[in-house]
C-alpha atoms as a PDB file:
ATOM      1  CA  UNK A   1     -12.998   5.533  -1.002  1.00  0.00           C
ATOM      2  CA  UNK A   2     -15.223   3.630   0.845  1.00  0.00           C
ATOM      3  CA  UNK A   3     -14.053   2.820   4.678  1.00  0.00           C
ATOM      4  CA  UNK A   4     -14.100  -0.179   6.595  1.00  0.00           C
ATOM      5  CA  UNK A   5     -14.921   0.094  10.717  1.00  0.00           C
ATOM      6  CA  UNK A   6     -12.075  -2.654  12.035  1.00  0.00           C
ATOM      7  CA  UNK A   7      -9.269  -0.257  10.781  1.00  0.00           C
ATOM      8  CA  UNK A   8      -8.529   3.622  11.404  1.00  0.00           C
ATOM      9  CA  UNK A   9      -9.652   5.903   8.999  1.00  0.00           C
ATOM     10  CA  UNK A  10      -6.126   6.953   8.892  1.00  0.00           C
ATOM     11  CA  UNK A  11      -4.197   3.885   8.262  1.00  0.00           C
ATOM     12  CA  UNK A  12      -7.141   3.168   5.688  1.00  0.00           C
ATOM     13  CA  UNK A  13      -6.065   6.434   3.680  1.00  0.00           C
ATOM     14  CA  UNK A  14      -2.436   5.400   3.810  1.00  0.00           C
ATOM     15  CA  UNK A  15      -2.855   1.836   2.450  1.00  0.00           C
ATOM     16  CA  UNK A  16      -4.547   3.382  -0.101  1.00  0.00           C
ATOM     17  CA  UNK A  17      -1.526   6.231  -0.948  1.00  0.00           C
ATOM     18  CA  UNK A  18       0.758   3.182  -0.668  1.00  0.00           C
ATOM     19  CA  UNK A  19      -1.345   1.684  -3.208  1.00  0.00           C
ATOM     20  CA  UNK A  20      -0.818   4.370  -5.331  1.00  0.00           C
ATOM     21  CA  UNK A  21       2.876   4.588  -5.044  1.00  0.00           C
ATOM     22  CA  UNK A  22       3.058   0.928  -5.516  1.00  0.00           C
ATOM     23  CA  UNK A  23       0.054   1.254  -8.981  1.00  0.00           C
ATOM     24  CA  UNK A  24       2.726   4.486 -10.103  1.00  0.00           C
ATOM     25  CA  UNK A  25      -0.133   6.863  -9.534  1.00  0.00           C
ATOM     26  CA  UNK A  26       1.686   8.750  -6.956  1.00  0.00           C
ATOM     27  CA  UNK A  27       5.485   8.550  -8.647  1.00  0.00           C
ATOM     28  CA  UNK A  28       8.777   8.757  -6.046  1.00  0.00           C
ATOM     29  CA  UNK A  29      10.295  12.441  -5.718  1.00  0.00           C
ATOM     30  CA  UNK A  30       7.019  14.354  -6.468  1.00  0.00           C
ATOM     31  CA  UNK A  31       4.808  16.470  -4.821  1.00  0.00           C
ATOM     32  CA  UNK A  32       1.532  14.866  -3.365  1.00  0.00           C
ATOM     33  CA  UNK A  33      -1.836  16.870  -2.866  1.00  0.00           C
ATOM     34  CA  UNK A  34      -1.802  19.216   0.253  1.00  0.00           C
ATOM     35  CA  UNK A  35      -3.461  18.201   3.426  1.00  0.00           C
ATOM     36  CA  UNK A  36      -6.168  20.334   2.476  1.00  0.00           C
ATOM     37  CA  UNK A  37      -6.925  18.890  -1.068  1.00  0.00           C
ATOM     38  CA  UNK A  38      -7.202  15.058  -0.134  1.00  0.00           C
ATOM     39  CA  UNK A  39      -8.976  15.771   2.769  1.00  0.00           C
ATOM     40  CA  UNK A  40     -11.672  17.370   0.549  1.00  0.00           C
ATOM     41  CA  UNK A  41     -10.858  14.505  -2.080  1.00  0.00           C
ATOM     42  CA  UNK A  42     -11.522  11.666   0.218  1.00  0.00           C
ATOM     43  CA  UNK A  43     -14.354  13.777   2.374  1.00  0.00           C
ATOM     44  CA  UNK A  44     -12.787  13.276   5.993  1.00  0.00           C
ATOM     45  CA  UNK A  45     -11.502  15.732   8.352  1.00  0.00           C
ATOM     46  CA  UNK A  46      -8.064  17.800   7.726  1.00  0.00           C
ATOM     47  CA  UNK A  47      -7.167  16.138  11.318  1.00  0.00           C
ATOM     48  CA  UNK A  48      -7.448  12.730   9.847  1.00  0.00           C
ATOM     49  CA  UNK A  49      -5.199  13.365   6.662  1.00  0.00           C
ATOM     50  CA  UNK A  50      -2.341  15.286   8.993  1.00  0.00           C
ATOM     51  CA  UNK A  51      -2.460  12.200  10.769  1.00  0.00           C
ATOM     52  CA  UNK A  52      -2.142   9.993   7.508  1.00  0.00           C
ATOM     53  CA  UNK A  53       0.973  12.309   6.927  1.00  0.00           C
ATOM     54  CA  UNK A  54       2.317  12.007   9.915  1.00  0.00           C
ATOM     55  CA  UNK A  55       2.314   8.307   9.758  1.00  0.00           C
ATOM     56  CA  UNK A  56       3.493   8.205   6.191  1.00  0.00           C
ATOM     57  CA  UNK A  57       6.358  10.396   7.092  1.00  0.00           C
ATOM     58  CA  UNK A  58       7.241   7.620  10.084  1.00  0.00           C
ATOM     59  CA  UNK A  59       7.649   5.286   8.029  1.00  0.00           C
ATOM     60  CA  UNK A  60       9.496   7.195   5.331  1.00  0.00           C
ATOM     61  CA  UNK A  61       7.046   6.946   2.818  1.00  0.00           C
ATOM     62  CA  UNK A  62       6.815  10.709   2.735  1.00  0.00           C
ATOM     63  CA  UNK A  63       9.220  13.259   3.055  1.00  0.00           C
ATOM     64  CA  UNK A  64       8.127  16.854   4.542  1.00  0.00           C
ATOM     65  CA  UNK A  65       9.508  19.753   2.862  1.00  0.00           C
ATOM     66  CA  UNK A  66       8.963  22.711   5.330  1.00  0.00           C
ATOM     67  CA  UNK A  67       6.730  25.182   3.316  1.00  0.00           C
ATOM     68  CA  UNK A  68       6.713  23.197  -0.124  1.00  0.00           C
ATOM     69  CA  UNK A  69       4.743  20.229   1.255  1.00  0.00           C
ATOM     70  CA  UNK A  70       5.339  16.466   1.323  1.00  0.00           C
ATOM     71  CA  UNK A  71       6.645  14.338  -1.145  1.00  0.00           C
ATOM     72  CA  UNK A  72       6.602  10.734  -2.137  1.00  0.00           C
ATOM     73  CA  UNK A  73       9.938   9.145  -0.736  1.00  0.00           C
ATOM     74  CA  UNK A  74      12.872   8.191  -3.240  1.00  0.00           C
ATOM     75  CA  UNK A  75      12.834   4.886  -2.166  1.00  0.00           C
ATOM     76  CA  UNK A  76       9.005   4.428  -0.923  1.00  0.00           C
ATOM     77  CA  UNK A  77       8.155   1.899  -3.088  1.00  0.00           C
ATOM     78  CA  UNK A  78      10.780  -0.435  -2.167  1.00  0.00           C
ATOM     79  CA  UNK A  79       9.603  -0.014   1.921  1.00  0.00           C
ATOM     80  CA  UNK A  80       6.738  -0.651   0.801  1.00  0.00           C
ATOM     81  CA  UNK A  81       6.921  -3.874  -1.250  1.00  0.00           C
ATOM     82  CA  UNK A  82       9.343  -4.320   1.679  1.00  0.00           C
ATOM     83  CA  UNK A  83       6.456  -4.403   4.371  1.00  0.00           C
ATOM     84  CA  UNK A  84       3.529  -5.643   2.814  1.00  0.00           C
ATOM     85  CA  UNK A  85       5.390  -8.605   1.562  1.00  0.00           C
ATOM     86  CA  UNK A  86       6.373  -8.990   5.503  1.00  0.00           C
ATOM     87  CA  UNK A  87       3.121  -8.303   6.469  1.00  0.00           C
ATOM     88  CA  UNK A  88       1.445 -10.994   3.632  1.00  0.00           C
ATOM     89  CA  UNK A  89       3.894 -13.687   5.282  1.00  0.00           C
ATOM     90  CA  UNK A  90       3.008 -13.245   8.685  1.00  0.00           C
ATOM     91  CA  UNK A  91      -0.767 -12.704   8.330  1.00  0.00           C
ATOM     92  CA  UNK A  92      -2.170 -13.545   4.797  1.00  0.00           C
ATOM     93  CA  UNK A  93       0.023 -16.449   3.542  1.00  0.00           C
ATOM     94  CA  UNK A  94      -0.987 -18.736   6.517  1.00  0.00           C
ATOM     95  CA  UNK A  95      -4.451 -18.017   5.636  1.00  0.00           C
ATOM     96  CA  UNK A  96      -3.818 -18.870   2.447  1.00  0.00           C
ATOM     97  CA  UNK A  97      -2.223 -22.100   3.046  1.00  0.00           C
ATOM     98  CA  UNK A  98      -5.036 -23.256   5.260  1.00  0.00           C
ATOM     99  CA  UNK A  99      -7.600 -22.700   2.892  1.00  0.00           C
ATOM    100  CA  UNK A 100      -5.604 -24.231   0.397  1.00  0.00           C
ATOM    101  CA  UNK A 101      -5.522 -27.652   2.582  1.00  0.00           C
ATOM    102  CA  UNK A 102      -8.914 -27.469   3.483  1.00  0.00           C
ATOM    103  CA  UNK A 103     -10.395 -27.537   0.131  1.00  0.00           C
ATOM    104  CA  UNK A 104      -7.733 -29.816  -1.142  1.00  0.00           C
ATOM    105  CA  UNK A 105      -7.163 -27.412  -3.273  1.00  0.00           C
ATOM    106  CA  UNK A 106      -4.441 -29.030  -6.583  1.00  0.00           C
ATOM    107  CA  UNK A 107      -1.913 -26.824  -9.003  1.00  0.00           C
ATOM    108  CA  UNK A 108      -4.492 -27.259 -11.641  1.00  0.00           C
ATOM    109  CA  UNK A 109      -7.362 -25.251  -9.233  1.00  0.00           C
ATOM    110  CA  UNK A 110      -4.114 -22.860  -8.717  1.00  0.00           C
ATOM    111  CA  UNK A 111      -3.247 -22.290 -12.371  1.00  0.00           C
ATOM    112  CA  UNK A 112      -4.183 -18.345 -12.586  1.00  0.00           C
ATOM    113  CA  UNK A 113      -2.229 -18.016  -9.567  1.00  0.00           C
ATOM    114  CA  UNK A 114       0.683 -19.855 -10.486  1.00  0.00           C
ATOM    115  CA  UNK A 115       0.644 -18.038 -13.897  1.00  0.00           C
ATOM    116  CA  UNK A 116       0.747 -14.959 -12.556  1.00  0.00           C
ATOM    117  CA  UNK A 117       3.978 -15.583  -9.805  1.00  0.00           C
ATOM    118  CA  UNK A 118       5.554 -16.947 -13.285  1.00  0.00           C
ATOM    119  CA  UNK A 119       4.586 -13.621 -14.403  1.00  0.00           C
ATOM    120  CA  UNK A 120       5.838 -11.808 -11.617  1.00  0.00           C
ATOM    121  CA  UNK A 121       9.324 -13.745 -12.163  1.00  0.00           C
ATOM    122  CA  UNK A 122       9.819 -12.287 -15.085  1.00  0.00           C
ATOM    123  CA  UNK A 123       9.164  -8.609 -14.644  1.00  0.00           C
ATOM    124  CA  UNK A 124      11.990  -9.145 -11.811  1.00  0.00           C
ATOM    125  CA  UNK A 125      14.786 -10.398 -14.235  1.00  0.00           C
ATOM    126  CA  UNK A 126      14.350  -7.246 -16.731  1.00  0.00           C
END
């Protein structure tokens, strides 16, 4: 994993867990790596990871299991798609929709992306 400097190491690692969760890498109900392991994993300080946890466990992503270890959330993927989607509205989507203006951008230019929300619309029906 390769970090960026304008966000905390932290929240980096737990976009990237969320990721997972999200990608089915990291599956709802089950046992993720110890503190220990990922902080070897990603090569960061044991400090860093607890703090990842800690977060993660705020937001009910994880769920701590006094001397088993933490564990992916039953519902953390819909919190998840929950808050990113509120988080793409409020500071992607605007973005977006400038950019889109500004280089008068038409549905034809937008075809991949309209295929794929087609896409999306049918995964949600099934």
């Amino acid at each position: 994993m390769e970090f960026k400097s304008n966000k905390g190491i932290y929240l980096q690692i737990a976009e990237n867990i969320c990721n997972q969760i999200l990608e089915g890498k990291l599956e709802e109900t089950k046992r993720v790596p110890s503190i220990r392991e990922l902080a070897v994993e990603m090569e960061v300080n044991r400090n860093t990871v607890m703090r990842t946890f800690s977060f993660l466990q705020d937001e009910e992503i994880f769920v701590n299991k006094r001397g088993v270890g933490f564990f992916v959330a039953d519902n953390a993927s819909k919190l998840i798609l929950k808050k990113e989607k509120q988080n793409f509205f409020k500071n992607e989507f605007p973005y977006l929709i400038k950019k889109i203006k500004l280089l008068k951008l038409n549905s034809e230019d937008l075809q991949e992306l309209i295929l794929e929300m087609k896409n999306n619309d049918t995964h949600e029906n099934k």
